[in-house]
Every structure is written in C-alpha cells, then in structure tokens.
Protein backbone atom coordinates (compact mmCIF):
# COMPACT_ATOMS: atom_id res chain seq x y z
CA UNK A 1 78.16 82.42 90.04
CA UNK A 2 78.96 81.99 86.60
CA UNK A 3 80.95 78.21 87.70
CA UNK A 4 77.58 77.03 89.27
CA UNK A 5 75.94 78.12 86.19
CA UNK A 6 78.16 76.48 84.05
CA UNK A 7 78.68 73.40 85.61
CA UNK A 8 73.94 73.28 85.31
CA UNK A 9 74.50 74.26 82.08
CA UNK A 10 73.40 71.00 79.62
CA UNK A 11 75.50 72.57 76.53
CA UNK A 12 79.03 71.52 77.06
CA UNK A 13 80.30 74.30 74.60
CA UNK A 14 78.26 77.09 77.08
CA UNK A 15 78.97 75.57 80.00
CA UNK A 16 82.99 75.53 79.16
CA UNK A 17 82.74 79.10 78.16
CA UNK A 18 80.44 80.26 81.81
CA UNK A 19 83.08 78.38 83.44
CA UNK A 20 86.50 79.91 81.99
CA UNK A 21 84.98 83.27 81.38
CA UNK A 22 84.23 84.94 77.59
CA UNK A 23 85.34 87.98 76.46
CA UNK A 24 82.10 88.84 73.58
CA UNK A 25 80.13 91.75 73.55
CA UNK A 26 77.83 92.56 71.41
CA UNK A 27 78.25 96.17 71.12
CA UNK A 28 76.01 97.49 69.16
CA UNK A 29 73.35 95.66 71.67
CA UNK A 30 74.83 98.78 74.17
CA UNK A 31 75.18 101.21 72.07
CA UNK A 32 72.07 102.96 72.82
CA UNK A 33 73.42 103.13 76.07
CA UNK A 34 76.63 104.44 75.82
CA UNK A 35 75.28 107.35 73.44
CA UNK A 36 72.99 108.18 76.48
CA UNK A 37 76.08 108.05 78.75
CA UNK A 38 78.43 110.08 76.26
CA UNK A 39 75.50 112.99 75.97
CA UNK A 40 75.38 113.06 79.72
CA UNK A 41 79.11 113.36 80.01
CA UNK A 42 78.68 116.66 77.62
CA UNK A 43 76.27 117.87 79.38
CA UNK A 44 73.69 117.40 76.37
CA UNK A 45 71.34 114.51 77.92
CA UNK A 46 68.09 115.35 79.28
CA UNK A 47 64.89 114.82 81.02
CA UNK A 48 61.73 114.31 79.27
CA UNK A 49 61.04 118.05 79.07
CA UNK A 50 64.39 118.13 77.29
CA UNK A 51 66.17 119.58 79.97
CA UNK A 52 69.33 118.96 80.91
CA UNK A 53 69.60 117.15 83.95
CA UNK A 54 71.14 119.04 86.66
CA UNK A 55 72.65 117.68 90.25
C-alpha cells in the first residue's frame, strides 16, 4: 500500500521514503497511549467511574 502511495506521491523526497519504508516515530505523539496501556497492564486503568476494568 505504502508503494502505490509512494509512487502518487508528487514529493520525490516522501515518495522515496513511502516506498523504501521509514523508521520515525514521533513518540511523544503516543505517549498518551502507551501510559494508558502501561496502567492497564498494572491493573491501575479504569472506566469512567474510575473503576478498574475487569474481564
């Protein structure tokens, strides 16, 4: 998918880069996110009602 992107893309430096593959994250774009998942891995994440979510 990312090949047929690339090769639509008009910006020869983004299209190289959706073609090979890039290796940047932005990490602190996710790091809400994997807060949430580390607090559900201790058990400490919860539901609005600030329970913790049970399976």
């Amino acid at each position: 998918m990312l090949i047929v992107g690339g090769l639509k893309n008009p910006d020869p430096v983004a299209s190289r880069e959706e073609q090979k593959g890039f290796n940047y994250m932005d990490r602190s774009s996710i790091g809400p996110i994997v807060e949430m998942v580390e607090q559900w891995g201790n058990g400490k994440a919860g539901n609005k009602s600030g329970d913790s979510i049970s399976r």
